[in-house]
PDB file of N, CA and C in Angstrom:
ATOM      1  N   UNK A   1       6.679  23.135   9.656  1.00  0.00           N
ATOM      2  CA  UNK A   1       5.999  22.170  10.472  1.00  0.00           C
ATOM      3  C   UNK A   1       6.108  20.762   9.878  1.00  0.00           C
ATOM      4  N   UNK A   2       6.007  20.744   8.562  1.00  0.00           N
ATOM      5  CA  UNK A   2       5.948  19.515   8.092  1.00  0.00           C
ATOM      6  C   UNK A   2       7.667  18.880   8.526  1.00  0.00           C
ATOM      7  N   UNK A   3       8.501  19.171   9.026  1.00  0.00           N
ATOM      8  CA  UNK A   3       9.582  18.937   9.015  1.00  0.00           C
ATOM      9  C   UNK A   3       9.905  17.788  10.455  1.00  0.00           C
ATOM     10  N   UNK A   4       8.600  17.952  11.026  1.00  0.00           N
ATOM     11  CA  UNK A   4       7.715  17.651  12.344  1.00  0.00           C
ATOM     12  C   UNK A   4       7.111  16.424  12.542  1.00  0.00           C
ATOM     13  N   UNK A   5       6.611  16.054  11.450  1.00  0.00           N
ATOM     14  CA  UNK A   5       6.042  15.187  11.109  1.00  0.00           C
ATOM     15  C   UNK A   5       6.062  14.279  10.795  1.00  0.00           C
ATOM     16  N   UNK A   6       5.811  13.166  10.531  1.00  0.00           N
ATOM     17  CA  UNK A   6       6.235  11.703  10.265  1.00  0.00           C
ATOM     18  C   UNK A   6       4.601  11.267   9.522  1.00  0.00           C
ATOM     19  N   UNK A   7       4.741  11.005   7.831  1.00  0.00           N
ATOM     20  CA  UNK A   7       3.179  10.658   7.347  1.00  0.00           C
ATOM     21  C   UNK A   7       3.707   9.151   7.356  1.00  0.00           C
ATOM     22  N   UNK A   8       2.722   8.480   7.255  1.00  0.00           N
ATOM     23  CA  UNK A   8       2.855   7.034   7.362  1.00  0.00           C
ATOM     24  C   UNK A   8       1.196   7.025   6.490  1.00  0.00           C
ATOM     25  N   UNK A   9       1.144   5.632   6.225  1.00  0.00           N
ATOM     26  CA  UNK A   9       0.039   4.590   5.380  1.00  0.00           C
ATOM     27  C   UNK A   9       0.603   3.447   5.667  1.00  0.00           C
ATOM     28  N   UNK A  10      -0.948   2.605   4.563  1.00  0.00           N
ATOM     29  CA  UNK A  10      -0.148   1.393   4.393  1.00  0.00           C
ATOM     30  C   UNK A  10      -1.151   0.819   3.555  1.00  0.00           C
ATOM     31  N   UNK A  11      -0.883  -0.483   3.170  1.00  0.00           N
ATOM     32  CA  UNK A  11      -1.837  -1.180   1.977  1.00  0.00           C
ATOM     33  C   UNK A  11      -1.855  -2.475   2.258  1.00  0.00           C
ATOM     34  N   UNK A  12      -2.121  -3.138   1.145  1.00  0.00           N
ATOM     35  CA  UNK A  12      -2.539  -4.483   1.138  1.00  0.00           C
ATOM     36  C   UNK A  12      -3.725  -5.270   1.197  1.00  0.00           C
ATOM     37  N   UNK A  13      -4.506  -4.808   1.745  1.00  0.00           N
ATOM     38  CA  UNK A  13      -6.402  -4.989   1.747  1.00  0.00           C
ATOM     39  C   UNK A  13      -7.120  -4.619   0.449  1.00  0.00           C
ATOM     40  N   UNK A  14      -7.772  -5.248  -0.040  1.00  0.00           N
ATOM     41  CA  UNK A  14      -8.866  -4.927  -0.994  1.00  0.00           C
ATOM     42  C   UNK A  14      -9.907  -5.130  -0.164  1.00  0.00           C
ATOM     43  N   UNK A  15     -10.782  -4.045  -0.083  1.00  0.00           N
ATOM     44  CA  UNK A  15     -12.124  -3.873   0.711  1.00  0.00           C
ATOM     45  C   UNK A  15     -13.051  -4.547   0.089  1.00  0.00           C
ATOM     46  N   UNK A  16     -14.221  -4.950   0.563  1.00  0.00           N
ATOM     47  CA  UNK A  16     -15.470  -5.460  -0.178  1.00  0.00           C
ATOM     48  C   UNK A  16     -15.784  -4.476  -0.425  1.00  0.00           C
ATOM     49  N   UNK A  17     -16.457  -4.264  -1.906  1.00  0.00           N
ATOM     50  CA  UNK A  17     -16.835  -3.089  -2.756  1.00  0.00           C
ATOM     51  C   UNK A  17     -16.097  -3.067  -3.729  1.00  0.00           C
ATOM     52  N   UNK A  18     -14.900  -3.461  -3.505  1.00  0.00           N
ATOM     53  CA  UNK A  18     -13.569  -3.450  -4.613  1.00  0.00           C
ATOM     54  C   UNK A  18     -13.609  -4.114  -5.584  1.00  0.00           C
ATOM     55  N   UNK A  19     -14.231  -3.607  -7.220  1.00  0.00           N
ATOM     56  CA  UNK A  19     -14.283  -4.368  -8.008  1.00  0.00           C
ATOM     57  C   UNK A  19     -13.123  -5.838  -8.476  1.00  0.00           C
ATOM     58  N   UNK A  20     -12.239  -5.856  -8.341  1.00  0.00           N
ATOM     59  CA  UNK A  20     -10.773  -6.614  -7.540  1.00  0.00           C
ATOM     60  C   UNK A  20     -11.380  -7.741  -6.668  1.00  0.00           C
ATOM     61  N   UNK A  21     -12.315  -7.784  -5.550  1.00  0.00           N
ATOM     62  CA  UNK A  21     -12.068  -8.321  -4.737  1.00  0.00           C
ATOM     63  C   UNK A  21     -13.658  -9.236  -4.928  1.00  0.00           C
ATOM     64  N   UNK A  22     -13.722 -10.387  -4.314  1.00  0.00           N
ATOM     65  CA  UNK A  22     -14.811 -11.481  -4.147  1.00  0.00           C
ATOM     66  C   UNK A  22     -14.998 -11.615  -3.249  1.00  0.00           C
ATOM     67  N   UNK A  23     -14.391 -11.575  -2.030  1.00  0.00           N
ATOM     68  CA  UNK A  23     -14.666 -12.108  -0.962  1.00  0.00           C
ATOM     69  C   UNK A  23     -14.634 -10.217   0.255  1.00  0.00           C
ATOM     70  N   UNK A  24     -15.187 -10.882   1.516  1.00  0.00           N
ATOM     71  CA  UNK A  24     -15.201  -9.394   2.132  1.00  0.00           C
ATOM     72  C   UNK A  24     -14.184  -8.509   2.355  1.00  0.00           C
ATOM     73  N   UNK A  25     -12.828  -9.820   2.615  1.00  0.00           N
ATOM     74  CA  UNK A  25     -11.401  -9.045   2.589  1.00  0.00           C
ATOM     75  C   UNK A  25     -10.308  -9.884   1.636  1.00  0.00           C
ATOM     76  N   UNK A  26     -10.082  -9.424   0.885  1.00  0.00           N
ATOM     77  CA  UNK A  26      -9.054  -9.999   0.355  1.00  0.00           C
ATOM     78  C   UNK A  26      -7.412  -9.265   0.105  1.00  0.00           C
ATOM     79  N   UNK A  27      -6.497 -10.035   0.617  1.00  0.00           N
ATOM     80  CA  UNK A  27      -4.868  -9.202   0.744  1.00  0.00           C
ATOM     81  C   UNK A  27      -3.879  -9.439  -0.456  1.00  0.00           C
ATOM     82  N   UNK A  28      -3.885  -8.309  -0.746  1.00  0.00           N
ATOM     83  CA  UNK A  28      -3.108  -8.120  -2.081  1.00  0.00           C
ATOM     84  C   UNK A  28      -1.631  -7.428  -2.049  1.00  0.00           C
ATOM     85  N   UNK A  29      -0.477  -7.947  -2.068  1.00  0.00           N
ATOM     86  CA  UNK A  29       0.500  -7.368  -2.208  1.00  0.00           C
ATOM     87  C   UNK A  29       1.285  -7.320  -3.553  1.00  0.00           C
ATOM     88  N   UNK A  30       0.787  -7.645  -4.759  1.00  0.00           N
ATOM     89  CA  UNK A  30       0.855  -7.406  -6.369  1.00  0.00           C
ATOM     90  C   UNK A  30       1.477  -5.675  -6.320  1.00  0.00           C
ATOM     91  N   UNK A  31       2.667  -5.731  -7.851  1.00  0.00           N
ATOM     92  CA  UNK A  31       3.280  -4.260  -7.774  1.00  0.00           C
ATOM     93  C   UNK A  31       1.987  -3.283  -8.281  1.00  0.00           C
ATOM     94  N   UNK A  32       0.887  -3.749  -8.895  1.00  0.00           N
ATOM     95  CA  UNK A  32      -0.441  -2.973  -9.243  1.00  0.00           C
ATOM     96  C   UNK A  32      -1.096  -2.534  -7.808  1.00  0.00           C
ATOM     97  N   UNK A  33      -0.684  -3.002  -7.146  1.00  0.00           N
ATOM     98  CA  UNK A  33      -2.364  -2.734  -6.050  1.00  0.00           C
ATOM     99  C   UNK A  33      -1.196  -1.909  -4.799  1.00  0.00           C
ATOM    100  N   UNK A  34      -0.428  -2.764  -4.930  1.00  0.00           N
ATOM    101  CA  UNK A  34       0.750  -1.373  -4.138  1.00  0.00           C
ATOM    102  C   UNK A  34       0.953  -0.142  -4.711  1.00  0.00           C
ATOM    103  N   UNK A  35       1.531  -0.003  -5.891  1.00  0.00           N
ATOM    104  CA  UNK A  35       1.437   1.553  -6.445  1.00  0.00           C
ATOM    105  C   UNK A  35       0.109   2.353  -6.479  1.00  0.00           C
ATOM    106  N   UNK A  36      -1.151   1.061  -6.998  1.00  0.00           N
ATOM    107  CA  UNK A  36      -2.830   2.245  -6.841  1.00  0.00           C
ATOM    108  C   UNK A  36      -2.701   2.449  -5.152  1.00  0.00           C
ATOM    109  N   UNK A  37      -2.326   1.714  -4.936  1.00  0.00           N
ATOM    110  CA  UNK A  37      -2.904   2.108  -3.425  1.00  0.00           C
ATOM    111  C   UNK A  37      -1.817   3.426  -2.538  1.00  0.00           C
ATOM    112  N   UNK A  38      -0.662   3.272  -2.959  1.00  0.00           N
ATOM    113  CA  UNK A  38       0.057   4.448  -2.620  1.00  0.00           C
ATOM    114  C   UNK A  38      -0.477   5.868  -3.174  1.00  0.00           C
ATOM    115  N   UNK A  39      -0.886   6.024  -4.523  1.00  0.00           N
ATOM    116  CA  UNK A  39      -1.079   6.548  -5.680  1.00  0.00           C
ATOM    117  C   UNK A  39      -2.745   7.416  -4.492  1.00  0.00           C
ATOM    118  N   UNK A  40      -3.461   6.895  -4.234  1.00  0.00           N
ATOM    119  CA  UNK A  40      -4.794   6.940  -3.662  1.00  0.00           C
ATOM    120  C   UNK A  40      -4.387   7.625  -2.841  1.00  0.00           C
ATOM    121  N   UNK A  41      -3.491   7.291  -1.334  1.00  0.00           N
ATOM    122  CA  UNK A  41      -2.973   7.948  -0.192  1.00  0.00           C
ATOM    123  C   UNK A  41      -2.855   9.228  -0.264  1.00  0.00           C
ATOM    124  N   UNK A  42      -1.899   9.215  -1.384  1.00  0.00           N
ATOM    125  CA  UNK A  42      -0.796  10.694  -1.505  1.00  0.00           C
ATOM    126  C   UNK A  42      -1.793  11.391  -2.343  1.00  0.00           C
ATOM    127  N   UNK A  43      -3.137  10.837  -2.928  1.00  0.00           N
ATOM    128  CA  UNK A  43      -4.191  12.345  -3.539  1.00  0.00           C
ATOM    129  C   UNK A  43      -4.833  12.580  -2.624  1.00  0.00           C
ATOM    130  N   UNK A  44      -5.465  11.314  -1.542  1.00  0.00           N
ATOM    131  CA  UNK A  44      -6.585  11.589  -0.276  1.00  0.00           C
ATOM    132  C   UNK A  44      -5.681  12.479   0.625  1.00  0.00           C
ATOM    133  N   UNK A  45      -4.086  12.396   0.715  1.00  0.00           N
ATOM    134  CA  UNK A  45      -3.810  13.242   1.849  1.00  0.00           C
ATOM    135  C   UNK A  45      -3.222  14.619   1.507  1.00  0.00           C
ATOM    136  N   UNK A  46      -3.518  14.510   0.069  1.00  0.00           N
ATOM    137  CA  UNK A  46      -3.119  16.011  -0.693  1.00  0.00           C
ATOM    138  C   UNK A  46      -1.165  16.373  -1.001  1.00  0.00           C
ATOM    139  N   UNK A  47      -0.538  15.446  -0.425  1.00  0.00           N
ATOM    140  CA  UNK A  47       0.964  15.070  -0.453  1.00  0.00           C
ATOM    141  C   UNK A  47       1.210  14.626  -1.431  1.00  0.00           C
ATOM    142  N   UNK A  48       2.533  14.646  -1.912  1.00  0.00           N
ATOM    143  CA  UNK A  48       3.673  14.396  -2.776  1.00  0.00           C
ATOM    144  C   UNK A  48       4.991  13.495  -2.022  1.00  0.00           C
ATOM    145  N   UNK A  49       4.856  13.401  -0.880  1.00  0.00           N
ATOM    146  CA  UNK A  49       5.523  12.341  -0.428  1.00  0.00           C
ATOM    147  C   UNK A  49       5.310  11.317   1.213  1.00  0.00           C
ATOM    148  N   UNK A  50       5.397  10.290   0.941  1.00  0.00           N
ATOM    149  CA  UNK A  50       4.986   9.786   2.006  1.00  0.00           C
ATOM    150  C   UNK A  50       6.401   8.983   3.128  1.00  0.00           C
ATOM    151  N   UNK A  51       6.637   9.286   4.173  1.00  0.00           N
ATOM    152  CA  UNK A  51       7.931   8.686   4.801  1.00  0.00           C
ATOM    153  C   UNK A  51       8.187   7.464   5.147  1.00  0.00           C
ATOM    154  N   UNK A  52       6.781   6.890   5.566  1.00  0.00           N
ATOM    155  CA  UNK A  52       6.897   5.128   5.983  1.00  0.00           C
ATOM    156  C   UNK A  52       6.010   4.663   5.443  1.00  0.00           C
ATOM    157  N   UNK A  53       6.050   3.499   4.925  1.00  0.00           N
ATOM    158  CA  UNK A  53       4.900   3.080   4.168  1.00  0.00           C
ATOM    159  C   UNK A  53       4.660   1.519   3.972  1.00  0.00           C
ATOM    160  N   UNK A  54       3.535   1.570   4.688  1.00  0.00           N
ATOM    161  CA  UNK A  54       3.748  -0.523   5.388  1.00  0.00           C
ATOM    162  C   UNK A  54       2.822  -0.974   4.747  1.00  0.00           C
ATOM    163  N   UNK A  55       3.214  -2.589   4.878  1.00  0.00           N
ATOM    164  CA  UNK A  55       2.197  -3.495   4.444  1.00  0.00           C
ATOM    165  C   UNK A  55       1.352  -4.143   5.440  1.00  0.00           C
ATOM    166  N   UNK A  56      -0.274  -4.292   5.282  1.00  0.00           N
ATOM    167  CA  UNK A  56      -0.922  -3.861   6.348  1.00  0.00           C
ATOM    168  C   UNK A  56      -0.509  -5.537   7.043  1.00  0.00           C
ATOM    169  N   UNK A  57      -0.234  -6.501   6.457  1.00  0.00           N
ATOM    170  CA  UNK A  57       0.069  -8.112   6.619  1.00  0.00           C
ATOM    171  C   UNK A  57       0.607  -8.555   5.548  1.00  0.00           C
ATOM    172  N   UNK A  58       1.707  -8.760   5.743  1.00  0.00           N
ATOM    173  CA  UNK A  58       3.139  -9.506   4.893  1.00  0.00           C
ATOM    174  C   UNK A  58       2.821 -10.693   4.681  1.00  0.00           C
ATOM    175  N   UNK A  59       3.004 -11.268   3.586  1.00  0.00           N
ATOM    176  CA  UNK A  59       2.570 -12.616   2.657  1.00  0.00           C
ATOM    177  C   UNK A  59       3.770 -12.801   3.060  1.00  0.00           C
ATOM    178  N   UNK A  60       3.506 -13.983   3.973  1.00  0.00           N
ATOM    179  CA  UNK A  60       5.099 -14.544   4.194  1.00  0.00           C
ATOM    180  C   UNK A  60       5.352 -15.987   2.974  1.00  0.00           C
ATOM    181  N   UNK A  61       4.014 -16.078   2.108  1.00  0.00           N
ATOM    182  CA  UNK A  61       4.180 -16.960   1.185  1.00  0.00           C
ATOM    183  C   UNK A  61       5.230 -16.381  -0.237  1.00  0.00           C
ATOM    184  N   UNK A  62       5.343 -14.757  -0.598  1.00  0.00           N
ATOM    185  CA  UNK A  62       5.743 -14.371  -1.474  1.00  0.00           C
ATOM    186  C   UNK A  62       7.354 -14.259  -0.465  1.00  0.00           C
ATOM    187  N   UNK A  63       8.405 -13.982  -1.944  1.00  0.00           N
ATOM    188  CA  UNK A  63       9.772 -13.445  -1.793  1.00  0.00           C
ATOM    189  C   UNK A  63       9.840 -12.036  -0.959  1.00  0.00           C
ATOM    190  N   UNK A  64      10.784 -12.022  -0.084  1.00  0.00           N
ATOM    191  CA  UNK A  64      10.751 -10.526   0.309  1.00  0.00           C
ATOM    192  C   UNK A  64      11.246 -10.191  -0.595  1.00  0.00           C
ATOM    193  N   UNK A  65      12.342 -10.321  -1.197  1.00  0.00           N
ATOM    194  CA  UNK A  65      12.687  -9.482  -2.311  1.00  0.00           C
ATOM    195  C   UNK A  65      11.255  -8.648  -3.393  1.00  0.00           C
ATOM    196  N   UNK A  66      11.075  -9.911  -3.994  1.00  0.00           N
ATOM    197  CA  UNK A  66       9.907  -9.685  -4.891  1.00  0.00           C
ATOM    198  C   UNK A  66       8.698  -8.073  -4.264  1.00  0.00           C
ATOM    199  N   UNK A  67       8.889  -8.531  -3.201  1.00  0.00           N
ATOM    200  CA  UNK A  67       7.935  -7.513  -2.622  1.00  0.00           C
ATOM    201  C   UNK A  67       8.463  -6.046  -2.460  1.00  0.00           C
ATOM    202  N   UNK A  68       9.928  -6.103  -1.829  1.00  0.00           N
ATOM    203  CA  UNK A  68      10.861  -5.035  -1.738  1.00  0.00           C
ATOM    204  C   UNK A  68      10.835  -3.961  -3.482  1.00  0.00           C
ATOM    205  N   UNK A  69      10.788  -5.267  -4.446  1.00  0.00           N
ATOM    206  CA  UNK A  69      11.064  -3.895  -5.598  1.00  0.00           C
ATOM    207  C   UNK A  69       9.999  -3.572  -6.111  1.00  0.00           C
ATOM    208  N   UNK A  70       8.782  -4.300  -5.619  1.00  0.00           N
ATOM    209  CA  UNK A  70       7.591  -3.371  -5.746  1.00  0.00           C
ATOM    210  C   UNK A  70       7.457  -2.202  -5.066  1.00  0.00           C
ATOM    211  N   UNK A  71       7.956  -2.206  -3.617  1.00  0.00           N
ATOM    212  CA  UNK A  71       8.115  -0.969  -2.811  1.00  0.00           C
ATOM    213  C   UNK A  71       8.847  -0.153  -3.602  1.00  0.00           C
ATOM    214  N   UNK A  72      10.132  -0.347  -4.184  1.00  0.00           N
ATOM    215  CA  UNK A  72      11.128   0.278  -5.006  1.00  0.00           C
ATOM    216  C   UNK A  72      10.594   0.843  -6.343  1.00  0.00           C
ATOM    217  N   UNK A  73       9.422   0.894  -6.600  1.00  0.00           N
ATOM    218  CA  UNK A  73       8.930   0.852  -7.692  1.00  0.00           C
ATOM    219  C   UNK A  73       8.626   2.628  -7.801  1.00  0.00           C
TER     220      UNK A  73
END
């Protein structure tokens, strides 16, 4: 079944509550807060791999690159 399936996520938000964060929302695309936050997904959804995996709003101020080998990471 899983062969069926398509898992998807995504990141970039630090929630209020988030020791990380000051304000109610703050967007983080840093290679730290992308890997915890993948890292979080794949234990909450009990998986070992995830197929698509987005950013919830793209800093069009950072490099795509820069951002790409954090994905690559």
């Amino acid at each position: 079944m899983r062969e069926n399936i398509l898992i998807t996520t995504k990141c970039g938000i630090l929630k209020k509550g988030n020791p990380e964060n000051e304000a109610p929302y703050r967007y983080d695309l840093s290679r730290k807060h992308i890997l915890r936050s993948c890292e979080t997904s794949l234990k909450r959804m009990g998986i070992d791999c995830i197929d698509l995996y987005q950013l919830h709003r793209p800093d069009y101020l950072m490099e795509p690159g820069e951002i790409a080998s954090h994905l690559r990471s």
